[in-house]
PDB file of N, CA and C in Angstrom:
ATOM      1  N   UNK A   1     -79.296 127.342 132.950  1.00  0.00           N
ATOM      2  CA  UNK A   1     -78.877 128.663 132.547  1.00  0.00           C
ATOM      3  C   UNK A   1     -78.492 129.444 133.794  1.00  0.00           C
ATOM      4  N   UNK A   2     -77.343 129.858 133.679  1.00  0.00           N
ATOM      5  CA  UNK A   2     -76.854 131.029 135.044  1.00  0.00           C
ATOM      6  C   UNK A   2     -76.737 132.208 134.466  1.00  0.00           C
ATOM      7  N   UNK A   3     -77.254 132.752 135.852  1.00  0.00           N
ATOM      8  CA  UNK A   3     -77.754 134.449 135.483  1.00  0.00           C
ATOM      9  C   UNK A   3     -76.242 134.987 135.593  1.00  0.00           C
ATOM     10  N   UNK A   4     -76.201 135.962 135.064  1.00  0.00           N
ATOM     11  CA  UNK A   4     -74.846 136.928 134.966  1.00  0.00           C
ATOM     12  C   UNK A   4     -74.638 137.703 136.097  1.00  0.00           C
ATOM     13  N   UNK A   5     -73.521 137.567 136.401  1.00  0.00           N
ATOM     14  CA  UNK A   5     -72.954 138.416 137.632  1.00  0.00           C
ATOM     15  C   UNK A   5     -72.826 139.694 137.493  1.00  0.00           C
ATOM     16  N   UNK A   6     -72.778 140.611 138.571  1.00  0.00           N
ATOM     17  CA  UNK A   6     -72.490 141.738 138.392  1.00  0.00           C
ATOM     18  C   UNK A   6     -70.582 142.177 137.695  1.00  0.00           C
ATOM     19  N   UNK A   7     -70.622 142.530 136.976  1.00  0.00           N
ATOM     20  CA  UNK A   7     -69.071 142.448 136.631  1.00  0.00           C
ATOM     21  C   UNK A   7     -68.437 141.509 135.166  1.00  0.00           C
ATOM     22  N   UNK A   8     -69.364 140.445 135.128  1.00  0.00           N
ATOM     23  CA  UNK A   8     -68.856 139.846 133.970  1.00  0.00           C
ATOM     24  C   UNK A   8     -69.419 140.335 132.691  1.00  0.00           C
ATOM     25  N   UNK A   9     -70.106 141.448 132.103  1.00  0.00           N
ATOM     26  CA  UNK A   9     -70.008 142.728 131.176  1.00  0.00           C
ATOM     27  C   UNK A   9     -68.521 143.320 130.799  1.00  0.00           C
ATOM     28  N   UNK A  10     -67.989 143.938 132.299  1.00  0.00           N
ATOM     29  CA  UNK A  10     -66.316 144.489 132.665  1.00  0.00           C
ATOM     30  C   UNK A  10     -65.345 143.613 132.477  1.00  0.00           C
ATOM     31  N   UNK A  11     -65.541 142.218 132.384  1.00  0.00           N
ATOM     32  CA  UNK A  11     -64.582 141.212 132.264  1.00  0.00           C
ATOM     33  C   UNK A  11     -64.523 140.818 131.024  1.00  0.00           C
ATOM     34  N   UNK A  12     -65.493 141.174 130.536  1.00  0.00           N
ATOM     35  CA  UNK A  12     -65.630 140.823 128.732  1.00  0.00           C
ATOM     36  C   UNK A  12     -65.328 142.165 127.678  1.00  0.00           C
ATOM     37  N   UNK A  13     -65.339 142.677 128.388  1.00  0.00           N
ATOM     38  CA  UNK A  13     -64.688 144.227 127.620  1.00  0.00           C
ATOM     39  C   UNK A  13     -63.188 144.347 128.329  1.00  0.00           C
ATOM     40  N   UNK A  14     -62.841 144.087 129.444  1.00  0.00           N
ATOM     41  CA  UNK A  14     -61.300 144.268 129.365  1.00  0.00           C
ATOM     42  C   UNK A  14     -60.736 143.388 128.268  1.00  0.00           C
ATOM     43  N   UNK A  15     -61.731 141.949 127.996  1.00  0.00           N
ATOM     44  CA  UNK A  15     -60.997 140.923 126.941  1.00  0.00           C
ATOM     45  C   UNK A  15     -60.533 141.413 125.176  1.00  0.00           C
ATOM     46  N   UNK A  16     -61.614 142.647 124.978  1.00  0.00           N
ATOM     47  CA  UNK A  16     -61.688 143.152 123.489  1.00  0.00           C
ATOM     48  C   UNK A  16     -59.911 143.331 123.174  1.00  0.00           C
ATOM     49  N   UNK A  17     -59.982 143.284 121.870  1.00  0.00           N
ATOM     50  CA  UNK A  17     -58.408 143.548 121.253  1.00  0.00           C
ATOM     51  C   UNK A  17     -58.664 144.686 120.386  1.00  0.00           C
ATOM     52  N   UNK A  18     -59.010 145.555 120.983  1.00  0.00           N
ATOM     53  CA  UNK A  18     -58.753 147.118 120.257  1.00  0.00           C
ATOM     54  C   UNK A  18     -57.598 147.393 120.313  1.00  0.00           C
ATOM     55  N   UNK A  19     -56.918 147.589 119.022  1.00  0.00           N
ATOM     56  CA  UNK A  19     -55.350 148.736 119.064  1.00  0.00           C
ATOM     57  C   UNK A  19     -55.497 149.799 119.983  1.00  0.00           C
ATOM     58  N   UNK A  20     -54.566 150.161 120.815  1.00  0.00           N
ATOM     59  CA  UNK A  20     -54.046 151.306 121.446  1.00  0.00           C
ATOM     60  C   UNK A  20     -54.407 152.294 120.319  1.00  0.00           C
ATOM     61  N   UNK A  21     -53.684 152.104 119.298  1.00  0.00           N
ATOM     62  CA  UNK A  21     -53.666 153.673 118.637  1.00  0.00           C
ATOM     63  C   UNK A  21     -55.307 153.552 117.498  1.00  0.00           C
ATOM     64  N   UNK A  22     -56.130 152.782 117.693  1.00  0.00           N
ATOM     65  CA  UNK A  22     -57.301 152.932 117.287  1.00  0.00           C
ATOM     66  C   UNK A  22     -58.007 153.832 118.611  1.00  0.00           C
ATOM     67  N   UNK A  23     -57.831 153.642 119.776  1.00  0.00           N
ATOM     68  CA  UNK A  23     -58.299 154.121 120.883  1.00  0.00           C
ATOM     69  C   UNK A  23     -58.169 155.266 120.966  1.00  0.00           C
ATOM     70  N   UNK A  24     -57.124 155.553 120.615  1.00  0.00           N
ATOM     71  CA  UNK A  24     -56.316 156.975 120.818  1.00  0.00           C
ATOM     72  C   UNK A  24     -56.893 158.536 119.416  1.00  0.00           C
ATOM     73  N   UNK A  25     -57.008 157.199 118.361  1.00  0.00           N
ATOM     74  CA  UNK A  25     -57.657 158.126 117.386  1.00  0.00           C
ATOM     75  C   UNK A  25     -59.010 158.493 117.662  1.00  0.00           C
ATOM     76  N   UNK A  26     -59.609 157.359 118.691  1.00  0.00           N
ATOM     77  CA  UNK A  26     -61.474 157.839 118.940  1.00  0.00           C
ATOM     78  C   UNK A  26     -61.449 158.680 119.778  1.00  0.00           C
ATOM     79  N   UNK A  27     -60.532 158.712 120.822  1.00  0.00           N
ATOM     80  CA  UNK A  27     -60.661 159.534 121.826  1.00  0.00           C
ATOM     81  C   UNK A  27     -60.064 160.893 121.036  1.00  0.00           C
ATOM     82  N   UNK A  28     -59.163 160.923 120.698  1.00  0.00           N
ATOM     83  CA  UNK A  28     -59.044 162.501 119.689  1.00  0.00           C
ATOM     84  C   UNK A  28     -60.346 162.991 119.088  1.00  0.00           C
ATOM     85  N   UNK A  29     -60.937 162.195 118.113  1.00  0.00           N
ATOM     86  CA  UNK A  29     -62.265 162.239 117.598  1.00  0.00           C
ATOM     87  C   UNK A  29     -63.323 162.963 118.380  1.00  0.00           C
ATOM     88  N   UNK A  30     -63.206 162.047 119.827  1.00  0.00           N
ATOM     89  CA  UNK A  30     -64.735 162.686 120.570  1.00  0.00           C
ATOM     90  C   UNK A  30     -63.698 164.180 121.247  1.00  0.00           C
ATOM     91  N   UNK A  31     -63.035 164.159 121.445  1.00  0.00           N
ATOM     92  CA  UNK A  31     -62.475 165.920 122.182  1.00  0.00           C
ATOM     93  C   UNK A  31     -62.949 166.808 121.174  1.00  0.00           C
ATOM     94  N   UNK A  32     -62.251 166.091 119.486  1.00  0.00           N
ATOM     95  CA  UNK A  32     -63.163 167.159 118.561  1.00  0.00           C
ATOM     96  C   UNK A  32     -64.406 167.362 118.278  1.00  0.00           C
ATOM     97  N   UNK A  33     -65.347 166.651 118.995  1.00  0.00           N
ATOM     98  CA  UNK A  33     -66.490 166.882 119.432  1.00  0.00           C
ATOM     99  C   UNK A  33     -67.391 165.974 117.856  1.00  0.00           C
ATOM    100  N   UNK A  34     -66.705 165.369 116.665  1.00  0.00           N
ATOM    101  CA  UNK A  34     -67.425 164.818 115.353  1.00  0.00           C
ATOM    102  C   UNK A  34     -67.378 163.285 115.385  1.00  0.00           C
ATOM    103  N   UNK A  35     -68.270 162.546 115.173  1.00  0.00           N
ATOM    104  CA  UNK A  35     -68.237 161.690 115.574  1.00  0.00           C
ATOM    105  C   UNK A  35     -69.636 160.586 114.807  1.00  0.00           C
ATOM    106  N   UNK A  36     -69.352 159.894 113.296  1.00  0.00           N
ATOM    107  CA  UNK A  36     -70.194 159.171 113.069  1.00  0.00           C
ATOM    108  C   UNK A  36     -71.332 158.045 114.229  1.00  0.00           C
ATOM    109  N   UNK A  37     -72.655 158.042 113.953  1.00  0.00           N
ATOM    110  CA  UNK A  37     -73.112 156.783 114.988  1.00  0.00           C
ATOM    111  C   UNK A  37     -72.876 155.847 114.587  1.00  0.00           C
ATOM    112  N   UNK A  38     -72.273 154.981 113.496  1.00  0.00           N
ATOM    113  CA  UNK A  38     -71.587 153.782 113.004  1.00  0.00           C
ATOM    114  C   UNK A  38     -70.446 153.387 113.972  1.00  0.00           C
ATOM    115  N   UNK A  39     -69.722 154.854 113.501  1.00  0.00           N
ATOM    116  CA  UNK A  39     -68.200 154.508 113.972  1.00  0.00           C
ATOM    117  C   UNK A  39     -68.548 154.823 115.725  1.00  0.00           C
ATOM    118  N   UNK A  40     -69.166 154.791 116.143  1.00  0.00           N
ATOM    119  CA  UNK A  40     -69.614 154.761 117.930  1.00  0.00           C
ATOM    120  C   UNK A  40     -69.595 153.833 117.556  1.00  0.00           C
ATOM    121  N   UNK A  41     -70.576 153.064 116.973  1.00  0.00           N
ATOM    122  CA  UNK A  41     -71.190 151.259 117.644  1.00  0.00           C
ATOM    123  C   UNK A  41     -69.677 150.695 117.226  1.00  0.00           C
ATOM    124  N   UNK A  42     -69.196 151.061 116.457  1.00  0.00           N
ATOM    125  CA  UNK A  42     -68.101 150.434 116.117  1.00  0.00           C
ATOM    126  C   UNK A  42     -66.698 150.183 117.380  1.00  0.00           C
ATOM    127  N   UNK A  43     -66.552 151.232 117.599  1.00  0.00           N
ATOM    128  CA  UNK A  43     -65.857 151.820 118.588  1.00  0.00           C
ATOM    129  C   UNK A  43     -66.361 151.211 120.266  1.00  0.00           C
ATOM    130  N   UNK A  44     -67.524 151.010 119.947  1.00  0.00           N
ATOM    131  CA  UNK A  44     -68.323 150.167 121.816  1.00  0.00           C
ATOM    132  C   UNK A  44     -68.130 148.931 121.665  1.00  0.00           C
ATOM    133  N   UNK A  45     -68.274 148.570 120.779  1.00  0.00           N
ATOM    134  CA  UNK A  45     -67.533 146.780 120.356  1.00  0.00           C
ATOM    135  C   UNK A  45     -66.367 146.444 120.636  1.00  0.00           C
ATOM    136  N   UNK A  46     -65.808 147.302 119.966  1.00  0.00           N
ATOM    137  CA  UNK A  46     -64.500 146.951 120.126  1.00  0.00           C
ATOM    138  C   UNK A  46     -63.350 146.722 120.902  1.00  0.00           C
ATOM    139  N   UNK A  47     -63.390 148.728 121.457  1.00  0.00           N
ATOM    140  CA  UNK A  47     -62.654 149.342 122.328  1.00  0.00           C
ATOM    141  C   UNK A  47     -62.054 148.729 123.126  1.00  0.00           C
ATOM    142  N   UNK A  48     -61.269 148.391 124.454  1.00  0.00           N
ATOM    143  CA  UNK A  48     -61.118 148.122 125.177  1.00  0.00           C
ATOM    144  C   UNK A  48     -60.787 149.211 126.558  1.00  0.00           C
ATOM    145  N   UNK A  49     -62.011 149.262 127.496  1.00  0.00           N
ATOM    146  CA  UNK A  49     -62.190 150.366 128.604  1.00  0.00           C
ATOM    147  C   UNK A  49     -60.875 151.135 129.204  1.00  0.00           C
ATOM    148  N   UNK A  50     -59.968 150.069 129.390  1.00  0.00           N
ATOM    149  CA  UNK A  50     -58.882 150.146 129.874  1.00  0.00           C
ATOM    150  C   UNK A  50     -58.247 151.345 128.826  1.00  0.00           C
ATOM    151  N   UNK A  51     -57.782 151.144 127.563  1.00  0.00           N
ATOM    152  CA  UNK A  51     -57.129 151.704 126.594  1.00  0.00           C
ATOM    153  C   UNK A  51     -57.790 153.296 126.740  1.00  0.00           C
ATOM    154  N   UNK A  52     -59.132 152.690 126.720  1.00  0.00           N
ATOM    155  CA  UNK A  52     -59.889 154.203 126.759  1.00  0.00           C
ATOM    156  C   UNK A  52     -59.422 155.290 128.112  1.00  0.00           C
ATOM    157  N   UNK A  53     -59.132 154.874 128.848  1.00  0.00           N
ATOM    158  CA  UNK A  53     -59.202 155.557 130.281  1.00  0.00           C
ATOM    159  C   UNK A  53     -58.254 156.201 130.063  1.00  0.00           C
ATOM    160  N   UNK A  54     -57.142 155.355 129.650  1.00  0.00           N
ATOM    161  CA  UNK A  54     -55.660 155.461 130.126  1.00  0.00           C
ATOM    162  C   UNK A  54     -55.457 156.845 128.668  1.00  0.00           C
ATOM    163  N   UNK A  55     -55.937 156.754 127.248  1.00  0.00           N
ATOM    164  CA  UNK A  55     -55.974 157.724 126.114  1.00  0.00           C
ATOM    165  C   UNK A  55     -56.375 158.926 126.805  1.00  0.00           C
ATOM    166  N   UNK A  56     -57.781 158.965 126.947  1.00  0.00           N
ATOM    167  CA  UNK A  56     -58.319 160.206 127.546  1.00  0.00           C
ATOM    168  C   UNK A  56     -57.629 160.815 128.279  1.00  0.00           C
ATOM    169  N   UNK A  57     -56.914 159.946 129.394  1.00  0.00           N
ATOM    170  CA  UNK A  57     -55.867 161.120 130.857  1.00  0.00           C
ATOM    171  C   UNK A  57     -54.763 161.337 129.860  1.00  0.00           C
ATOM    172  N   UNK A  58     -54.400 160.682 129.282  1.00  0.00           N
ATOM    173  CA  UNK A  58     -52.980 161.431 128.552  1.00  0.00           C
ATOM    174  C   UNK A  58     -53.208 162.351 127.134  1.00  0.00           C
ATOM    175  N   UNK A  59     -54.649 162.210 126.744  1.00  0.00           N
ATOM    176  CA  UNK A  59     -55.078 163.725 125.460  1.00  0.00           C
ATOM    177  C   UNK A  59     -55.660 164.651 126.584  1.00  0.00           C
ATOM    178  N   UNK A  60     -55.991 164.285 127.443  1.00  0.00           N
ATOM    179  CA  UNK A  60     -56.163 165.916 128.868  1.00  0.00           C
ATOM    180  C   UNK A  60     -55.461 166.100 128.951  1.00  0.00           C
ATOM    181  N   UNK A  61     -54.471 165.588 129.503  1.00  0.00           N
ATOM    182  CA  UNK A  61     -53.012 165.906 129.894  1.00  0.00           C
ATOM    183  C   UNK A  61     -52.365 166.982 128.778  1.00  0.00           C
ATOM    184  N   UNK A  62     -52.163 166.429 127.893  1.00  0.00           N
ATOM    185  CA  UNK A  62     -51.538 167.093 126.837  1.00  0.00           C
ATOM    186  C   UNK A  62     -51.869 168.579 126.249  1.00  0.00           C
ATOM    187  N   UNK A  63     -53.597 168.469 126.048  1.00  0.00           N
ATOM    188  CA  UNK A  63     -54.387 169.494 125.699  1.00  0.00           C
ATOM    189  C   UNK A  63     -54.022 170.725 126.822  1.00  0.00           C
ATOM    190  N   UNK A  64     -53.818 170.507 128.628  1.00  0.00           N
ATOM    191  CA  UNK A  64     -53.851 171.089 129.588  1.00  0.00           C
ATOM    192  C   UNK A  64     -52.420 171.557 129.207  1.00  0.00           C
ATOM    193  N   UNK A  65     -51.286 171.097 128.977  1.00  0.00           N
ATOM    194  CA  UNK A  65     -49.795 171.842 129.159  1.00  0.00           C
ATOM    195  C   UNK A  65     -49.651 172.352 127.596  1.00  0.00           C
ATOM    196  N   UNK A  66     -50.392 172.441 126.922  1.00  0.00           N
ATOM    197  CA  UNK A  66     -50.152 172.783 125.530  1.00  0.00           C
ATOM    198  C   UNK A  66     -50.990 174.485 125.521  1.00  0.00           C
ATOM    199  N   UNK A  67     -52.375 174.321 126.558  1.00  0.00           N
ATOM    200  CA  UNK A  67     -52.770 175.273 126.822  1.00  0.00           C
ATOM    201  C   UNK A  67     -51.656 176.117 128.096  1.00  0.00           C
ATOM    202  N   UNK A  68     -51.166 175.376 128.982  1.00  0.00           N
ATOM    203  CA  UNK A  68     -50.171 176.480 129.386  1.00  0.00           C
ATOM    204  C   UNK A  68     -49.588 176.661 128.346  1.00  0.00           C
ATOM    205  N   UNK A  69     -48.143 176.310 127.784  1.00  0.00           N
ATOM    206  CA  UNK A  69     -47.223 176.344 126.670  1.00  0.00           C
ATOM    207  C   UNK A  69     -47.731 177.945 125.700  1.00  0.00           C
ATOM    208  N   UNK A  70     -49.096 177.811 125.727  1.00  0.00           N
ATOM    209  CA  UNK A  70     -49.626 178.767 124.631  1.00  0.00           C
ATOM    210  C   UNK A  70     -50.010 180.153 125.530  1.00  0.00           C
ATOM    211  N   UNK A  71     -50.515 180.037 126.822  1.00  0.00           N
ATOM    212  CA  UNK A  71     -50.811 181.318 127.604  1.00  0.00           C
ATOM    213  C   UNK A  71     -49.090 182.349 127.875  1.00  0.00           C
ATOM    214  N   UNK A  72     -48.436 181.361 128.443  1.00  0.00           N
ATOM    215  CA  UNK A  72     -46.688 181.689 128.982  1.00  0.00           C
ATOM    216  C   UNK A  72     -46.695 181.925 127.426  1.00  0.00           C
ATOM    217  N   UNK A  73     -46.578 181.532 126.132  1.00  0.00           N
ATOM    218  CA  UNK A  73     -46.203 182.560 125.063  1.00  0.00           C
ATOM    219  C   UNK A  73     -46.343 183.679 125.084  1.00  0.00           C
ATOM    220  N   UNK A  74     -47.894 183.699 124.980  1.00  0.00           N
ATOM    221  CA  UNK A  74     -48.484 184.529 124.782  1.00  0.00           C
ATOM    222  C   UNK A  74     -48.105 185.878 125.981  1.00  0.00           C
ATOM    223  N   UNK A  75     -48.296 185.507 127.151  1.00  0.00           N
ATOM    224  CA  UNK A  75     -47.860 186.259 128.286  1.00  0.00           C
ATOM    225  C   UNK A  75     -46.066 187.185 127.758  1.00  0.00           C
ATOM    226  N   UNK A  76     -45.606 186.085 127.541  1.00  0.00           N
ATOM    227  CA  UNK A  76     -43.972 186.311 127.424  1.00  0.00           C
ATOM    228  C   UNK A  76     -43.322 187.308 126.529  1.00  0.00           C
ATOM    229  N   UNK A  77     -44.449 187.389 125.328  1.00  0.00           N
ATOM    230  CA  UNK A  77     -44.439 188.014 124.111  1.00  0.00           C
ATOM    231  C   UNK A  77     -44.232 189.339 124.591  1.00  0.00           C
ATOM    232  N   UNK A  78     -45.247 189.913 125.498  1.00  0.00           N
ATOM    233  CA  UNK A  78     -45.698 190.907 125.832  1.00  0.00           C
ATOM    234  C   UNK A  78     -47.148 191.748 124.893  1.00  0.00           C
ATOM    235  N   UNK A  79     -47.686 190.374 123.953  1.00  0.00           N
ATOM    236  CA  UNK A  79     -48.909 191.075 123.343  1.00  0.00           C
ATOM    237  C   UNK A  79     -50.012 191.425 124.210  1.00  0.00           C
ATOM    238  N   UNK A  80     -49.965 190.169 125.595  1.00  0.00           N
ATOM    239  CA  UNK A  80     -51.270 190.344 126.311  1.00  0.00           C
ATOM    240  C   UNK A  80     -51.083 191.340 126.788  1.00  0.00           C
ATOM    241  N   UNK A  81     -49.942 192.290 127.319  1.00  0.00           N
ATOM    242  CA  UNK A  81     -49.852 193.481 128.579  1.00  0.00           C
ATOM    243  C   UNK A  81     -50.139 194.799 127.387  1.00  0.00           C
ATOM    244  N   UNK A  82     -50.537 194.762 126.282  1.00  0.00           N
ATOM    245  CA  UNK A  82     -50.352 196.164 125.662  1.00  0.00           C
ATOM    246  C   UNK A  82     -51.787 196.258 124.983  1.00  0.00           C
TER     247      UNK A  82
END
């Protein structure tokens, strides 16, 4: 029996075949903060880390210029100055 290396955990989760857009719906999920403990274990099985990383920087991303998009309205309107 050989003991496990440091790293081959990370090598077996880059292997998972999670859909992109399953990834993309969990990571929406946890920003909205609701979140079954099923659909976690479900979601830690599956996932693939990579998919996850790469979802999260691009729903920040998005959330961040959508929140400009909405301040410059708002600014532009002239509701905030009155």
């Amino acid at each position: 029996m050989t003991t496990p290396r440091p790293g081959d955990d990370l090598k077996e989760a880059m292997r998972r075949t999670g859909s992109f857009w399953g990834t993309v719906r969990a990571v929406l999920w946890s920003f909205f903060g609701v979140r079954k403990g099923s659909e976690y274990d479900k979601d830690v099985s599956q996932l693939n880390p990579l998919h996850v990383i790469v979802a999260g920087v691009l729903g920040a991303a998005i959330f961040v210029v959508g929140l400009l998009l909405l301040v410059n309205w708002v600014v532009a309107s002239g509701v905030a100055g009155s």
